[in-house]
N, C-alpha and C. Protein backbone atom coordinates (compact mmCIF):
# COMPACT_ATOMS: atom_id res chain seq x y z
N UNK A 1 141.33 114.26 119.42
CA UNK A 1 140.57 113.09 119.00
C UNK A 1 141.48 112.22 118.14
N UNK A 2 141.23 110.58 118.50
CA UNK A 2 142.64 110.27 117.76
C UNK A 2 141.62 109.64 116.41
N UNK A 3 142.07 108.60 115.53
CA UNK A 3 141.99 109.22 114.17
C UNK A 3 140.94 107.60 113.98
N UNK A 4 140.36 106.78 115.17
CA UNK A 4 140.04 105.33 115.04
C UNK A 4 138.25 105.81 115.67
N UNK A 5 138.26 107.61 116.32
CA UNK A 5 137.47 107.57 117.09
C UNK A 5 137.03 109.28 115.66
N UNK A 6 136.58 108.98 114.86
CA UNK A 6 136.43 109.90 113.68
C UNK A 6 134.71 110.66 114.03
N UNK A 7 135.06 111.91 113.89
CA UNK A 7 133.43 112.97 114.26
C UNK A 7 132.56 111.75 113.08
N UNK A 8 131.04 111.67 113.77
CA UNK A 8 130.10 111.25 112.89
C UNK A 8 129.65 112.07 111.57
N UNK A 9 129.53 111.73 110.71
CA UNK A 9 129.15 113.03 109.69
C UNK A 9 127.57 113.23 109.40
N UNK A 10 127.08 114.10 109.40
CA UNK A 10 125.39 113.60 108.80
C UNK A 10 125.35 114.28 107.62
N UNK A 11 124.37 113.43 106.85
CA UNK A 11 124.03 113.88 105.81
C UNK A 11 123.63 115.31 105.65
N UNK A 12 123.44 116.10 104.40
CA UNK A 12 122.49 117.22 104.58
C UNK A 12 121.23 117.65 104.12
N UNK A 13 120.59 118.24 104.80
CA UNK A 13 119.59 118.66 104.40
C UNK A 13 119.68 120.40 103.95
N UNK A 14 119.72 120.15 102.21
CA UNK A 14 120.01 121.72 101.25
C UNK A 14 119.48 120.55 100.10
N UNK A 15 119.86 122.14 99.07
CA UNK A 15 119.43 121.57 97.85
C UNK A 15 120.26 121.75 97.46
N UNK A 16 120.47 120.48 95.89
CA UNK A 16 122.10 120.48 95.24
C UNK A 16 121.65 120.49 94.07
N UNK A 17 122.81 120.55 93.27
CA UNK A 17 122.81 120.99 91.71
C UNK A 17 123.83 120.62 91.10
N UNK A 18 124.00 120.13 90.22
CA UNK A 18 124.85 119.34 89.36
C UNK A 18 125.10 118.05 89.64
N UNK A 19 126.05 117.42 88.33
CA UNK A 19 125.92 115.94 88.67
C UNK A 19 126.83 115.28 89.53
N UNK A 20 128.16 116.29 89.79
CA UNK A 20 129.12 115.62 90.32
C UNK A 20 128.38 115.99 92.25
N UNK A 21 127.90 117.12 92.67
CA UNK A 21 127.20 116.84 93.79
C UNK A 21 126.26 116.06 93.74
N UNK A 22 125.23 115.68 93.10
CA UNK A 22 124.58 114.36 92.83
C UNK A 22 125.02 113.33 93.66
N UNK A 23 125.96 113.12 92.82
CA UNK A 23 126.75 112.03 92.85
C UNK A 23 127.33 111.73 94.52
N UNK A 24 128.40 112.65 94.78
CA UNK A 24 128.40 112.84 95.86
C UNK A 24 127.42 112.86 97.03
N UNK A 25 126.33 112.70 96.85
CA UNK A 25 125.05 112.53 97.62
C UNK A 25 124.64 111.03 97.48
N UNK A 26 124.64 110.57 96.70
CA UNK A 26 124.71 109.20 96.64
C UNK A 26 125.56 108.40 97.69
N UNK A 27 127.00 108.44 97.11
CA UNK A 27 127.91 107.97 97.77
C UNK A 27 128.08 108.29 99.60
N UNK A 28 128.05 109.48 99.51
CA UNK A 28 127.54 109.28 100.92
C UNK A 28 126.43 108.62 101.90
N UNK A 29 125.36 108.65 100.72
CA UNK A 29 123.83 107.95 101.56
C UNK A 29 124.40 106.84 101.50
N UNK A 30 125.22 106.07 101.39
CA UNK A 30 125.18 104.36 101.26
C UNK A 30 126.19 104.25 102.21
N UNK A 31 127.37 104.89 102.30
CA UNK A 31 128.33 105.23 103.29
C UNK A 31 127.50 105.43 104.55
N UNK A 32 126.78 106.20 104.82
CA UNK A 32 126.03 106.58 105.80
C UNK A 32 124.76 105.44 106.53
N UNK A 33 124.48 104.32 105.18
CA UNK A 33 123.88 103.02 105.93
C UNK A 33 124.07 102.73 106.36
N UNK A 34 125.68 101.97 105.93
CA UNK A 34 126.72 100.97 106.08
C UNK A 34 127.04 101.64 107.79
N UNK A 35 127.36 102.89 107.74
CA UNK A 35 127.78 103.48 109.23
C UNK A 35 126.91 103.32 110.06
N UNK A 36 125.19 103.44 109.93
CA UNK A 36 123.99 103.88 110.72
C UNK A 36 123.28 102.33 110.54
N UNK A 37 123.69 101.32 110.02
CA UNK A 37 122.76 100.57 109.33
C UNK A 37 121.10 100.94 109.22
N UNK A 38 120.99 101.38 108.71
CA UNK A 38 119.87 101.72 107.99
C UNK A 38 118.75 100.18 107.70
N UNK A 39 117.65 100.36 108.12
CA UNK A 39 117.02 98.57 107.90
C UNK A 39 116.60 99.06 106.58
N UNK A 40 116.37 100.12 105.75
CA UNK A 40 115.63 99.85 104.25
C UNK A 40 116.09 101.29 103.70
N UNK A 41 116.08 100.77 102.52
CA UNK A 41 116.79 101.55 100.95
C UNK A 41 115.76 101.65 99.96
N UNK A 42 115.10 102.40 99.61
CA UNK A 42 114.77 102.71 98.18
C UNK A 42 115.28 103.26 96.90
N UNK A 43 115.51 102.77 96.22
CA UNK A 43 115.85 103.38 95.02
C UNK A 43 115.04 104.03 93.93
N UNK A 44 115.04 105.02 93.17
CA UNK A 44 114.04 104.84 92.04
C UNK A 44 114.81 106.33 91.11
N UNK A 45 114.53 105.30 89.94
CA UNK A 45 115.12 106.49 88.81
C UNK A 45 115.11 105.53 87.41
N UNK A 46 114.67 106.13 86.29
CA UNK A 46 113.71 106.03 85.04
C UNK A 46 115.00 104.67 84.82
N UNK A 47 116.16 105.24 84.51
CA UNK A 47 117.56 104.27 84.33
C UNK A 47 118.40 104.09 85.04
N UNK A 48 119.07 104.62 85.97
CA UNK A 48 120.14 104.75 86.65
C UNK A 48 121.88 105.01 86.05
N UNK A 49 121.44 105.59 84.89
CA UNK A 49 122.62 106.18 83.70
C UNK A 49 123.52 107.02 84.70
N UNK A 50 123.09 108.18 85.25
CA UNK A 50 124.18 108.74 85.99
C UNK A 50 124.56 108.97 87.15
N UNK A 51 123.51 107.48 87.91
CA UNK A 51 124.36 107.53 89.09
C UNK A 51 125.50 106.29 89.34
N UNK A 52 126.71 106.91 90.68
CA UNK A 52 127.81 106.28 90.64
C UNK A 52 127.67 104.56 91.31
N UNK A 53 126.59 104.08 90.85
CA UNK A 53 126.11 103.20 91.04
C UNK A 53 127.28 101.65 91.00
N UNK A 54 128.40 101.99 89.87
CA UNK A 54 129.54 100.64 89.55
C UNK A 54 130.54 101.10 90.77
N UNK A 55 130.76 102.39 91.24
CA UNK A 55 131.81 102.54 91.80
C UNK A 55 132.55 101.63 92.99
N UNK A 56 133.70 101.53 93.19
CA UNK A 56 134.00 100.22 94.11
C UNK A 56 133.45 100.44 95.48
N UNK A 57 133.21 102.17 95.74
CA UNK A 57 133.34 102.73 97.55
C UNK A 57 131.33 102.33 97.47
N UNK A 58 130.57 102.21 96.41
CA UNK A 58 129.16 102.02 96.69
C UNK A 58 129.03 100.61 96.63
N UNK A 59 129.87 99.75 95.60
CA UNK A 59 130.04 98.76 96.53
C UNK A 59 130.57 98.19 97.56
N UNK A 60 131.60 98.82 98.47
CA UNK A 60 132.04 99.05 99.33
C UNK A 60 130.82 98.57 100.53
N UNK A 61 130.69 100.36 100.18
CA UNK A 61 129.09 100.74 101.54
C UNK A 61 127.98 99.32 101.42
N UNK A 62 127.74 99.00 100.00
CA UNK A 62 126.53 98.21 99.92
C UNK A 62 126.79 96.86 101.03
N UNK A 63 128.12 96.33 100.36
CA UNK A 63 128.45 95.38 101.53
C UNK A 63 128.31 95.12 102.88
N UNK A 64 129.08 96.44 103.15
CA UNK A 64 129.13 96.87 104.73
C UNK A 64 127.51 96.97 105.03
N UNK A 65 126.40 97.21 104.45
CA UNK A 65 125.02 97.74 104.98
C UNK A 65 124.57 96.49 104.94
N UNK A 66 124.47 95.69 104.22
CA UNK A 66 123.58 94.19 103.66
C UNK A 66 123.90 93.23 104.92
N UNK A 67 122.37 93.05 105.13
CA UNK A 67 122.51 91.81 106.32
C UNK A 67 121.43 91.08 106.70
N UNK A 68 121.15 90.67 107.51
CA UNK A 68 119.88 90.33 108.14
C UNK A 68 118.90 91.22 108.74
N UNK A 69 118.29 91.32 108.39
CA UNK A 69 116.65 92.27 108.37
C UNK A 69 117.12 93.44 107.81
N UNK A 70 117.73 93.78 106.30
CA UNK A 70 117.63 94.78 105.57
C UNK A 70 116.45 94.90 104.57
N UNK A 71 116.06 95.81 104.17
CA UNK A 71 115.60 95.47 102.84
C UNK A 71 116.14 96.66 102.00
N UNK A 72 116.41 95.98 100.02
CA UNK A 72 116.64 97.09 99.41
C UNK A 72 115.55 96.84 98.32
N UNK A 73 114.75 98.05 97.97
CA UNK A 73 114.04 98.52 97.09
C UNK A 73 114.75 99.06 95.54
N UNK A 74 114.57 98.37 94.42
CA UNK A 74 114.78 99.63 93.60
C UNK A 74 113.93 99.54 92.63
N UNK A 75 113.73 100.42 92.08
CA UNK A 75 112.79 100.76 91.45
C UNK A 75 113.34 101.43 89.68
N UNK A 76 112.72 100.76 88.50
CA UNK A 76 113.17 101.66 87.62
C UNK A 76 111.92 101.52 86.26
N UNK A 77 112.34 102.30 85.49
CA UNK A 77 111.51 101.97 83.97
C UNK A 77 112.12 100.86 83.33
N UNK A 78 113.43 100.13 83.49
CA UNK A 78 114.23 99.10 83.15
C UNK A 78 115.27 99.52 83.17
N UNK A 79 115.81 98.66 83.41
CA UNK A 79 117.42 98.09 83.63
C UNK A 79 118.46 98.12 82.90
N UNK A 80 118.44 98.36 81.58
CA UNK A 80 119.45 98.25 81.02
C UNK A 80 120.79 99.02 81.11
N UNK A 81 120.60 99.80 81.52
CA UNK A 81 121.77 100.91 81.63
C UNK A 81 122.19 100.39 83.14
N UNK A 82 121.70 100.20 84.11
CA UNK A 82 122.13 99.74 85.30
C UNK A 82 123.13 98.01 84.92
N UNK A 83 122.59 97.27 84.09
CA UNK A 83 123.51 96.38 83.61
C UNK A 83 124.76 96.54 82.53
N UNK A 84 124.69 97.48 81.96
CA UNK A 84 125.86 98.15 81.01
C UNK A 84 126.72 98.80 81.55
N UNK A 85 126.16 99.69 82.64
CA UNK A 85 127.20 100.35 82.93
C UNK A 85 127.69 100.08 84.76
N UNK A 86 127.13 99.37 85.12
CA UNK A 86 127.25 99.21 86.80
C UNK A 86 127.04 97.96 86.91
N UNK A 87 128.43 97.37 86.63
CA UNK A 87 129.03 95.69 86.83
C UNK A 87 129.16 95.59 87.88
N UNK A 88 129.90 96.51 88.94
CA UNK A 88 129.70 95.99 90.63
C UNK A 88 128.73 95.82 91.38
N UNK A 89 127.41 97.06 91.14
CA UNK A 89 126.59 96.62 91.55
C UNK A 89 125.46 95.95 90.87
N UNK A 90 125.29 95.38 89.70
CA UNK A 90 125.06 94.05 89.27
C UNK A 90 125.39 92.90 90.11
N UNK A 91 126.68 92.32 90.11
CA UNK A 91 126.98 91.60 90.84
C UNK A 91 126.72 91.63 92.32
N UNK A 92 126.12 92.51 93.20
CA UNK A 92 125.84 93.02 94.30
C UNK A 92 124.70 92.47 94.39
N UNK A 93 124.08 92.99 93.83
CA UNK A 93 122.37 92.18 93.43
C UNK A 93 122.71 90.79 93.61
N UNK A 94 123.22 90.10 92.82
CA UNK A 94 123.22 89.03 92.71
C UNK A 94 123.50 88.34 93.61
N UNK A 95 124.52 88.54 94.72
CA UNK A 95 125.14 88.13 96.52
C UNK A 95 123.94 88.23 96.90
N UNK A 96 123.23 89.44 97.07
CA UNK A 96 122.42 89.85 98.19
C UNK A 96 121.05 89.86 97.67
N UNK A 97 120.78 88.50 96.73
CA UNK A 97 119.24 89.13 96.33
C UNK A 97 118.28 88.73 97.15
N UNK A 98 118.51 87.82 98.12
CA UNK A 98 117.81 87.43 99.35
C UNK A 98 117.01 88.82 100.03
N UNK A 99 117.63 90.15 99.81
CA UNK A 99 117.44 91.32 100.52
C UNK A 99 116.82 92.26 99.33
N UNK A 100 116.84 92.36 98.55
CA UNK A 100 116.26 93.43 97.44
C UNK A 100 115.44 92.42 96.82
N UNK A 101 114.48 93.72 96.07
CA UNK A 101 112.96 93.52 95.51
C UNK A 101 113.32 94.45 94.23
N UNK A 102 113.81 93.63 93.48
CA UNK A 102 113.77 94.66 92.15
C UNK A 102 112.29 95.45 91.58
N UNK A 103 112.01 96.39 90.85
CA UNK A 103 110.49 96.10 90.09
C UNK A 103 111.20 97.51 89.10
N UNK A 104 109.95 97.42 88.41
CA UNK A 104 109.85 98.04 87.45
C UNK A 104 108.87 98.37 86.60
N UNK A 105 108.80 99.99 86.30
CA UNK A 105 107.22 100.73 85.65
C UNK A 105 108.10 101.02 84.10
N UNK A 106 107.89 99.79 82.98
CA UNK A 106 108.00 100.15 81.83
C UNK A 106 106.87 101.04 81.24
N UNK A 107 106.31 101.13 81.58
CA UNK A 107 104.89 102.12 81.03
C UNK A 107 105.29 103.54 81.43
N UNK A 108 106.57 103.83 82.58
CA UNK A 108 106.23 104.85 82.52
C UNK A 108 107.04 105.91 82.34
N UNK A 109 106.77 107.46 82.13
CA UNK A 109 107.33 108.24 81.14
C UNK A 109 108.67 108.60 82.28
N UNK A 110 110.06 108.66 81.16
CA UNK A 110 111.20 108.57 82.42
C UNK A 110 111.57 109.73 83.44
N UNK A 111 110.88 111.33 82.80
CA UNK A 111 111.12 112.21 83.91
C UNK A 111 109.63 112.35 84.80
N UNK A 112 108.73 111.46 85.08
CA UNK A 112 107.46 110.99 86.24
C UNK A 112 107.98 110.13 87.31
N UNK A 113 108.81 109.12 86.40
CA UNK A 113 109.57 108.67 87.92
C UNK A 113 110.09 108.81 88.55
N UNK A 114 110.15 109.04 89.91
CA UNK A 114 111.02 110.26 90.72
C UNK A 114 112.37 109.00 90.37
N UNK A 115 113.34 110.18 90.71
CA UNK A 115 114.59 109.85 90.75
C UNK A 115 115.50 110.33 92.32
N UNK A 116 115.12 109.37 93.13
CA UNK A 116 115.07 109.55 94.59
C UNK A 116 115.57 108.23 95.26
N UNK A 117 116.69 108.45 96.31
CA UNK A 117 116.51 107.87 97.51
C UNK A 117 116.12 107.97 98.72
N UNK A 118 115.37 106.99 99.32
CA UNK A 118 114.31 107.19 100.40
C UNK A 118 114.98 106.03 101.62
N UNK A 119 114.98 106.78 102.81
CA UNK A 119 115.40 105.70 103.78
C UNK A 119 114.42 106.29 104.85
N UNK A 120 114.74 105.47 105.97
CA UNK A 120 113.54 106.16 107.18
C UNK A 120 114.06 107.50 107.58
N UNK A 121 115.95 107.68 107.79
CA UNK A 121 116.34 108.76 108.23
C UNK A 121 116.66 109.85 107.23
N UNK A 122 116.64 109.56 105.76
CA UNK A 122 117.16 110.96 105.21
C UNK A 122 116.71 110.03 103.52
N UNK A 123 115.95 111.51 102.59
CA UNK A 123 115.63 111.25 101.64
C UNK A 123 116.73 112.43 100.62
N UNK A 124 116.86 111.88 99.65
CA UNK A 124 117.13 112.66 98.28
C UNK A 124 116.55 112.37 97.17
N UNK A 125 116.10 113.65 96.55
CA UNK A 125 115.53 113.62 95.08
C UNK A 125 115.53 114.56 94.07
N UNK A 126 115.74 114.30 93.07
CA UNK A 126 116.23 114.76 91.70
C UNK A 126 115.09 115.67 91.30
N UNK A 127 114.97 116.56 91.15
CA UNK A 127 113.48 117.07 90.56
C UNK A 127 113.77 117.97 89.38
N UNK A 128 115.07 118.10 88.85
CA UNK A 128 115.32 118.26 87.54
C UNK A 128 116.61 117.35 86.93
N UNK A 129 116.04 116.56 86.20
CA UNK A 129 117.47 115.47 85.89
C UNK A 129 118.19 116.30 85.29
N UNK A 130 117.92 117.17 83.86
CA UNK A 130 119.00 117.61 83.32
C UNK A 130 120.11 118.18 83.78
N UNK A 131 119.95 119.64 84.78
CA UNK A 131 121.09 119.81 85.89
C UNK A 131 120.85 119.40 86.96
N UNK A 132 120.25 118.20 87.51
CA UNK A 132 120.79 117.32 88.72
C UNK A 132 120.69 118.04 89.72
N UNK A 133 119.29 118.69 89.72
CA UNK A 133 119.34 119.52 90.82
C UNK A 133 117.44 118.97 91.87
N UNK A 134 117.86 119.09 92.87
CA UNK A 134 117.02 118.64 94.04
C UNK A 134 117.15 118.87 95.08
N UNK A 135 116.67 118.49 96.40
CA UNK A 135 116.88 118.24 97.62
C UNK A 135 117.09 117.42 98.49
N UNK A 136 117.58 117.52 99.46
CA UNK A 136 117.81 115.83 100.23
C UNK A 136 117.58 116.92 101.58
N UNK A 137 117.22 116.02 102.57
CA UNK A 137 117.31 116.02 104.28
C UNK A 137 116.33 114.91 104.73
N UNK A 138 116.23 115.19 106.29
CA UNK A 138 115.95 114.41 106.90
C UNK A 138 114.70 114.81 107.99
N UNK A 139 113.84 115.67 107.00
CA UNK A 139 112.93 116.48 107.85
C UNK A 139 111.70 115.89 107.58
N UNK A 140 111.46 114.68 108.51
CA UNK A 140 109.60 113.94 108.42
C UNK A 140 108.92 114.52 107.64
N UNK A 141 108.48 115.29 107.12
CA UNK A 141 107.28 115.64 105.87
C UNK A 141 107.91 115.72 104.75
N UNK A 142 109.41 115.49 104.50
CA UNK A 142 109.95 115.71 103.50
C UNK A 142 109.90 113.98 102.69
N UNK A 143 110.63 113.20 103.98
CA UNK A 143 110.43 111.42 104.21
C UNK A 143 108.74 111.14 103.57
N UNK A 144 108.14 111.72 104.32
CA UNK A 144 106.60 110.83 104.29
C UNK A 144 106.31 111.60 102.92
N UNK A 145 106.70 112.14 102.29
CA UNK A 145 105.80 112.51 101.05
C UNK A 145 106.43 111.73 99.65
N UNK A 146 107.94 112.08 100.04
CA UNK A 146 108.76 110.61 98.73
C UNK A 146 108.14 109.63 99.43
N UNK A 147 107.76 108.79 100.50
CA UNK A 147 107.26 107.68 101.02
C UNK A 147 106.56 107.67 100.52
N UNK A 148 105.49 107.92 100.01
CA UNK A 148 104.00 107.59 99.82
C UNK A 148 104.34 107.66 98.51
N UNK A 149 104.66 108.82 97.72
CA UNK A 149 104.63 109.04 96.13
C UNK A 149 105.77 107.57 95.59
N UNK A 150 106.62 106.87 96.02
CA UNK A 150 107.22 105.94 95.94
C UNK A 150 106.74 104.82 95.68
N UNK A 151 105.44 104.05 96.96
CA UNK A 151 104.90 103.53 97.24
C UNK A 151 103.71 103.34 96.35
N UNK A 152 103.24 104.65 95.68
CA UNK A 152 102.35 104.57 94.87
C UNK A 152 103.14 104.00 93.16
N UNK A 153 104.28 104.11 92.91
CA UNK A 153 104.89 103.87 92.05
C UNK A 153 105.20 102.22 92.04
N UNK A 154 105.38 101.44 93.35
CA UNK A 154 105.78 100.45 93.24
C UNK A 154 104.36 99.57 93.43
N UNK A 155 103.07 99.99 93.54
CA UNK A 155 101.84 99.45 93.21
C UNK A 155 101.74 99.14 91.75
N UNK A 156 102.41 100.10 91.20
CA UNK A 156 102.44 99.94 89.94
C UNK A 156 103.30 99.62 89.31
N UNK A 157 104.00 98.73 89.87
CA UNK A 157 105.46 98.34 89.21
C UNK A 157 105.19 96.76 88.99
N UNK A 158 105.93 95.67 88.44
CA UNK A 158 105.88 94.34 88.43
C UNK A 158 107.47 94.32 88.75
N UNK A 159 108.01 93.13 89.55
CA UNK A 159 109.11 92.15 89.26
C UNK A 159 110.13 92.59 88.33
N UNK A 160 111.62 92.97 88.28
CA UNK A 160 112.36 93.04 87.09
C UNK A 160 114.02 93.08 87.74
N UNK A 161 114.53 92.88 86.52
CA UNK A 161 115.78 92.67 87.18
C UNK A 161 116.43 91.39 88.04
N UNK A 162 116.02 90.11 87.09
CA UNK A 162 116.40 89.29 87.97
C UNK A 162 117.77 88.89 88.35
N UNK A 163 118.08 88.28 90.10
CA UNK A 163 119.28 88.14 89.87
C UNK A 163 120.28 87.10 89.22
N UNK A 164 119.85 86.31 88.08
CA UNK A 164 120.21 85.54 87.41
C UNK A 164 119.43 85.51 86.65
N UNK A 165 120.12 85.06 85.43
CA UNK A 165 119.04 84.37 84.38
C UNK A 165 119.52 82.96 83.74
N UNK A 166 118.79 81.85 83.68
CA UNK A 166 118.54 80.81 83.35
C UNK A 166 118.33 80.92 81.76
N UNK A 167 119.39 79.79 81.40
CA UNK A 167 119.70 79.36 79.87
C UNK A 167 119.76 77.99 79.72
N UNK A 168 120.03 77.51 78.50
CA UNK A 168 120.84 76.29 78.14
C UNK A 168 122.21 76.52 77.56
């Protein structure tokens, strides 16, 4: 096999633990849009403190995925840590806000909000932040249940995160 015609990789479906596999689960799901284009992204997590959210290869992937008929979801308790510490994808937002729906549940308590990504083909989620441990795959009842519990979160979310803000 020569090296332009590369095996497809798929995501997995196990459970992981710690932050640097975390992490690594991330970076691949966005890699894996960008490859599969993926039409929709959810995000959701209380802050987004430790995921590799600034890194250049997630903005990389984000690029490569963003287009016409995407949508990206994210979801948080607020933003601030996603603007302190993740300047690339700040600025990402800001290119592509035509395609994302920021919102946000300040009301609510930060380990209730799942800390999950949700796409049609493969979900991951955090279900203990402290050691960063959860599951991800791509097994329909696994999808439709972050789907819905997501969905019920962003009923309850308002608007946040805009991609600009207006001064004098």
């Amino acid at each position: 096999m020569n090296e332009e015609q590369a095996p497809p990789t798929e995501l997995p479906s196990r459970r992981f633990a710690g932050r640097v596999d975390f992490q690594q689960l991330v970076r691949d799901a966005f890699a894996a849009a960008a490859r599969e284009g993926w039409r929709e992204i959810i995000l959701s997590d209380a802050y987004f403190a430790d995921w590799p959210l600034g890194e250049r290869a997630i903005a990389e992937s984000l690029n490569a995925w963003a287009g016409s008929g995407r949508r990206f979801t994210i979801l948080a308790k607020k933003y601030d840590e996603v603007v302190r510490r993740h300047a690339r994808f700040v600025t990402w937002r800001k290119t592509w806000s035509h395609i994302i729906e920021a919102r946000a549940v300040p009301a609510a308590e930060p380990l209730e909000l799942p800390s999950a990504i949700w796409t049609p083909a493969w979900v991951m989620e955090r279900r203990d932040l402290e050691d960063c441990a959860g599951f991800c795959g791509s097994e329909p009842q696994r999808r439709l249940e972050l789907h819905q519990a997501l969905k019920e979160w962003l009923l309850k979310s308002t608007p946040s995160f805009p991609s600009s803000t207006s001064g004098l």
